[in-house]
Protein backbone atom coordinates (compact mmCIF):
# COMPACT_ATOMS: atom_id res chain seq x y z
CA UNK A 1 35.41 107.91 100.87
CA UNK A 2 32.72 107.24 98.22
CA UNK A 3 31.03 104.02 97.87
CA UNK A 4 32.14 102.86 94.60
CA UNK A 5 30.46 99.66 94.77
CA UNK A 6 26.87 101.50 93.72
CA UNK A 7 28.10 102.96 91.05
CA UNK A 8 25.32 102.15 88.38
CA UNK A 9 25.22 102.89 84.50
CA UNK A 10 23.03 106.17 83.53
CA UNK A 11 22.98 106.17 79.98
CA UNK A 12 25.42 106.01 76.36
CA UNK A 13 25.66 109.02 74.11
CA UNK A 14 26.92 109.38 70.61
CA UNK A 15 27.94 112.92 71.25
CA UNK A 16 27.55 115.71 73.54
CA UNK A 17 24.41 117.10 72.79
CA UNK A 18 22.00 113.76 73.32
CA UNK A 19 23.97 113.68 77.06
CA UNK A 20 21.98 114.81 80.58
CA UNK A 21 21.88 118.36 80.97
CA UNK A 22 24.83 119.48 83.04
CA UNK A 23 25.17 119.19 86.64
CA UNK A 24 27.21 118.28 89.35
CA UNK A 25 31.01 116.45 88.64
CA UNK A 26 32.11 114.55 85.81
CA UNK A 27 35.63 112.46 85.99
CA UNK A 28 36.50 111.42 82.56
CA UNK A 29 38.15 108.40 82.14
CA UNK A 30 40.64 108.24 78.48
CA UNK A 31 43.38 107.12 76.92
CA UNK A 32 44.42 104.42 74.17
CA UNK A 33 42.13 101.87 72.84
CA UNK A 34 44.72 99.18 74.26
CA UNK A 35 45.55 100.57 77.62
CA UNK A 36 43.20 98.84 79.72
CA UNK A 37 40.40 101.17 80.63
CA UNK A 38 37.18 99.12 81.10
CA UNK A 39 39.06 96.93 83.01
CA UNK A 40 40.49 99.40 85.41
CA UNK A 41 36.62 100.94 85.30
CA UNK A 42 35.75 97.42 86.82
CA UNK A 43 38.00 97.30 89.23
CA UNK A 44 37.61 100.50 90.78
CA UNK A 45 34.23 100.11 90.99
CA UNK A 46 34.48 96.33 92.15
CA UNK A 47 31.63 95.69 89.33
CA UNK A 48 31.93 93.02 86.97
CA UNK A 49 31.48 94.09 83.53
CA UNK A 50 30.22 97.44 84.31
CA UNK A 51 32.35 98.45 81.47
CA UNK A 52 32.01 96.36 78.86
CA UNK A 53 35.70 94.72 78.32
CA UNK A 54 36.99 92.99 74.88
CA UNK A 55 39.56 91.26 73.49
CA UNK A 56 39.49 93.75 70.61
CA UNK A 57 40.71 97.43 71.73
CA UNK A 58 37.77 99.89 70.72
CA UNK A 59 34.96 98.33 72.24
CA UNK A 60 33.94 101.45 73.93
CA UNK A 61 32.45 103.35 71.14
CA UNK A 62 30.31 106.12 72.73
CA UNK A 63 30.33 108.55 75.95
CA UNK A 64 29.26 106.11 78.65
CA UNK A 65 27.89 107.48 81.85
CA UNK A 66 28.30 106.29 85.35
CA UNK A 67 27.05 107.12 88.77
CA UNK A 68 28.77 107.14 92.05
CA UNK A 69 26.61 108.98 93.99
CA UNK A 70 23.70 111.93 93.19
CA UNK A 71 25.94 114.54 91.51
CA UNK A 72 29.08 112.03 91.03
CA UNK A 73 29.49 110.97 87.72
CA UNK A 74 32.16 108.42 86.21
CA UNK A 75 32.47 108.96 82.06
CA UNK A 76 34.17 106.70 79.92
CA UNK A 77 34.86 108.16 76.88
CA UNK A 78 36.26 106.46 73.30
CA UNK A 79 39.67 105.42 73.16
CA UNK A 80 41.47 106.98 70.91
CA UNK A 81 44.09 105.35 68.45
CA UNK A 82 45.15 101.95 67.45
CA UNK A 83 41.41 100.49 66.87
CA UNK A 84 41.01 98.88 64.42
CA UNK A 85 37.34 99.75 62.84
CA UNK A 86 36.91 101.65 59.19
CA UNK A 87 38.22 104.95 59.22
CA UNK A 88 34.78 106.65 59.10
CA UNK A 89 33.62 105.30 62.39
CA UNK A 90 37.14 106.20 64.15
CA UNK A 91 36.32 110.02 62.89
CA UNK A 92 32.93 109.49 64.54
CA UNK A 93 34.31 108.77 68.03
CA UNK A 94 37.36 111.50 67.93
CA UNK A 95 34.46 114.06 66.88
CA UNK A 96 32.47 112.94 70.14
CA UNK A 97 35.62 113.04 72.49
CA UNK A 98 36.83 116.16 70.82
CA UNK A 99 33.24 117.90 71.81
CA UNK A 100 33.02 116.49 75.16
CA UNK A 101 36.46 117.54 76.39
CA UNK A 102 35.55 121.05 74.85
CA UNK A 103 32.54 121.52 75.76
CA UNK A 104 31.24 119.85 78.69
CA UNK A 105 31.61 122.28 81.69
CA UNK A 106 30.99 119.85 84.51
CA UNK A 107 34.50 117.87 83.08
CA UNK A 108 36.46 118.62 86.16
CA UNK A 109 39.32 115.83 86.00
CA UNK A 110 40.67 113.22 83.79
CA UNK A 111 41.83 109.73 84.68
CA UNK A 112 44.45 109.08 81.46
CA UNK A 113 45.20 105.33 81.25
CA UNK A 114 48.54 104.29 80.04
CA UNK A 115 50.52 100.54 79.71
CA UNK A 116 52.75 100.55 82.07
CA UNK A 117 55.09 98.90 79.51
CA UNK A 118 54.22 101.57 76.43
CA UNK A 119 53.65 105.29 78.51
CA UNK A 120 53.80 108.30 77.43
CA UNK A 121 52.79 108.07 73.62
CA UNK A 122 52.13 111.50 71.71
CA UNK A 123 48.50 111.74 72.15
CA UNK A 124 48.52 110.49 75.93
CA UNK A 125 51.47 114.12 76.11
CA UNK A 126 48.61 115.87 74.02
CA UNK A 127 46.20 115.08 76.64
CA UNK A 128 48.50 116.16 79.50
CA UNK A 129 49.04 119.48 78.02
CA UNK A 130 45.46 120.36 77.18
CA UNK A 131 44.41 119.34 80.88
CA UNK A 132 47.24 121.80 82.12
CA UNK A 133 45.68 124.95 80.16
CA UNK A 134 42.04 123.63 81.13
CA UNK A 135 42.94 123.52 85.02
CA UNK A 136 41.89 120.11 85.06
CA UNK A 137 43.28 117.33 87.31
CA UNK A 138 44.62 114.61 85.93
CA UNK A 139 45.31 110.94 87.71
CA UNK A 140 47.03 108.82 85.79
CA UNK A 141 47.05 105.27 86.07
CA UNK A 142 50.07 102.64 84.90
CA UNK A 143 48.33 99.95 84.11
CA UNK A 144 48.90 96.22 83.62
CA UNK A 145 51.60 96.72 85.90
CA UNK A 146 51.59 92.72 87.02
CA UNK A 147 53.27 92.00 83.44
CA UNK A 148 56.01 93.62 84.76
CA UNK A 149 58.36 93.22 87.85
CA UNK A 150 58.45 95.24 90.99
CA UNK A 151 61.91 96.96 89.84
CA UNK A 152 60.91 97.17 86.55
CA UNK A 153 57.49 99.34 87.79
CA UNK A 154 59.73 101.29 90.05
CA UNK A 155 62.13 102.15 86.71
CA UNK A 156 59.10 103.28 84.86
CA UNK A 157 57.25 105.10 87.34
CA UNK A 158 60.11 107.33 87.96
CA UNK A 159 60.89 107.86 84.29
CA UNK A 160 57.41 108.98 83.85
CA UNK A 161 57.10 111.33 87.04
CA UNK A 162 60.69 112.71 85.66
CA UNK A 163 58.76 113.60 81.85
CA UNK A 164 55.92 115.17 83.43
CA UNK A 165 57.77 117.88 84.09
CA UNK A 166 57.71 119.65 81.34
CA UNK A 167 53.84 119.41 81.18
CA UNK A 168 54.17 122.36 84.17
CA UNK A 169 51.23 121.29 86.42
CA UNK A 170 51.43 118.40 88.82
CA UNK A 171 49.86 114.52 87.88
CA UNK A 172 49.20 112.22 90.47
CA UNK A 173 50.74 108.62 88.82
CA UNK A 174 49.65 105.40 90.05
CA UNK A 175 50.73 102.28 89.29
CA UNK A 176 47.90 100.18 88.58
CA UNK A 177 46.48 96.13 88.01
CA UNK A 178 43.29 95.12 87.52
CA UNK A 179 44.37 91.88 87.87
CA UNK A 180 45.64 92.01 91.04
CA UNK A 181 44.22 94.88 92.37
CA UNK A 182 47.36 96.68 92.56
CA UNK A 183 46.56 100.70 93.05
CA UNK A 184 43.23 100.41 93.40
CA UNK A 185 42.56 101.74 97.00
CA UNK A 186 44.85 104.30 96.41
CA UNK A 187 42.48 105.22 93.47
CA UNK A 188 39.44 105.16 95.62
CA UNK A 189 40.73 107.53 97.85
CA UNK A 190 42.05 109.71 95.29
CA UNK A 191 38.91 109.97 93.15
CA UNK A 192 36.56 110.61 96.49
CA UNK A 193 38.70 113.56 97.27
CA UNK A 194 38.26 115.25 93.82
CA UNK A 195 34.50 115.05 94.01
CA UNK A 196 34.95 116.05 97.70
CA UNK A 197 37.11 119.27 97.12
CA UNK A 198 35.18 120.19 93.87
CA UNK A 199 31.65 120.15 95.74
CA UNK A 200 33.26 122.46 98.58
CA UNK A 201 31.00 121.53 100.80
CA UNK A 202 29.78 118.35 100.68
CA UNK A 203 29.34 115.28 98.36
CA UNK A 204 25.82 115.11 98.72
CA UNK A 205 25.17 118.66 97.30
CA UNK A 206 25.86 118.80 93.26
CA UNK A 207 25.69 122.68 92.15
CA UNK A 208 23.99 122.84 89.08
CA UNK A 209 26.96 124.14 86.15
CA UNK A 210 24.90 127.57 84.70
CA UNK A 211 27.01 128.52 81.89
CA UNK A 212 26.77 132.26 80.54
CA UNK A 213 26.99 133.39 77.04
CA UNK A 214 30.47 134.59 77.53
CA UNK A 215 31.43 131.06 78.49
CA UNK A 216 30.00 129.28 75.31
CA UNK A 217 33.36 129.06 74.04
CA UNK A 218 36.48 127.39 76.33
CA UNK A 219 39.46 129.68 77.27
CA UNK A 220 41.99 127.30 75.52
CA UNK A 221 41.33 125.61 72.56
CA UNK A 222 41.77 121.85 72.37
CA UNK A 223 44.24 121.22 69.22
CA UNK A 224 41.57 119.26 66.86
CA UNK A 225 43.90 118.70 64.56
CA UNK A 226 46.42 116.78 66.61
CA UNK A 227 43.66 114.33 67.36
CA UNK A 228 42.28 114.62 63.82
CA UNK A 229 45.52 112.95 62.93
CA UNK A 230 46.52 110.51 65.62
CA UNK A 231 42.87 108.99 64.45
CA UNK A 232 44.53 107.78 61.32
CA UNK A 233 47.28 105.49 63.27
């Protein structure tokens, strides 16, 4: 398993073309502006503050780049929805996800964060479906899962294994604390055996992405204009 505890900060981008050229694996981590992500960033990574956490959802407001290892990358990427900033800087940050999740052809899995006790919303299904026609992975975490009780998690854990169904791939779902570390090992081991079984060989080796002129453009399209609008909630 990978040592999370090094993970160290690389550098913030305000879109996809001031980022490192592409190499190696990127796991992106997304979802709501509410849901809890910086914190579950810190926990994974047993770093305090490594993600910058606030009281105020939208804190994160560019592409933030982490590394694991050489050829291991973490990426935290804007929430989307529910901040509350003016409506020209939301566009800003669903422009910079929308071209990362497009574009970026070392994005090999996605980490979608949900509240245990709001999962599921229309954007988080958006996501879901996307990452099925990209052949991406996707983890999701239930998190702030110690403001509910145990049968409580259980009931909403299997409701939300029962919806993914109809997303027709499969999602690992984990229910998740920062707080309490619930989920968190089970994380760890999770996340070391995407980079594992994406290298191939091993996790020290990080094949450079070479991307053709035939590949310029993505096979599916991500729907813009679902995220376009979900930006104005």
């Amino acid at each position: 398993m990978l040592n999370f505890n090094k993970t160290h900060f690389i550098t913030s981008a305000p879109h996809i073309g001031t980022l490192p050229p592409e190499s190696g694996i990127e796991i992106a981590f997304i979802g709501r502006s509410n849901a809890g992500k910086s914190s579950a960033l810190n926990a994974i990574t047993n770093i305090r503050n490594l993600a910058k956490t606030s009281k105020t959802p939208g804190r994160t407001q560019q592409i933030n780049l982490f590394e694991v290892q050489e050829g291991c990358r973490i990426v935290d990427l804007p929430g989307y929805g529910f901040a509350k900033v003016p409506l020209a800087v939301k566009n800003k940050w669903q422009q910079s996800l929308t071209e990362y999740l497009q574009k970026r052809k070392c994005l090999r899995a996605l980490v979608l964060i949900m509240d245990i006790r709001h999962p599921l919303k229309d954007l988080d299904r958006q996501v879901m479906t996307w990452a099925a026609l990209s052949n991406l992975e996707v983890l999701i975490l239930l998190t702030k899962s110690d403001k509910l009780g145990i049968n409580e998690q259980k009931k909403t854990l299997a409701s939300v294994k029962k919806s993914l169904v109809e997303f027709g791939a499969t999602y690992r779902v984990v229910v998740f604390s920062s707080l309490n570390k619930t989920g968190v090992d089970e994380v760890r081991q999770i996340l070391s055996g995407y980079y594992e079984t994406f290298h191939g060989f091993t996790q020290e080796e990080a094949p450079s992405a070479e991307v053709t002129e035939a590949e310029t453009e993505p096979e599916h399209k991500f729907d813009e204009e679902a995220w376009n609008k979900y930006s104005q909630d």
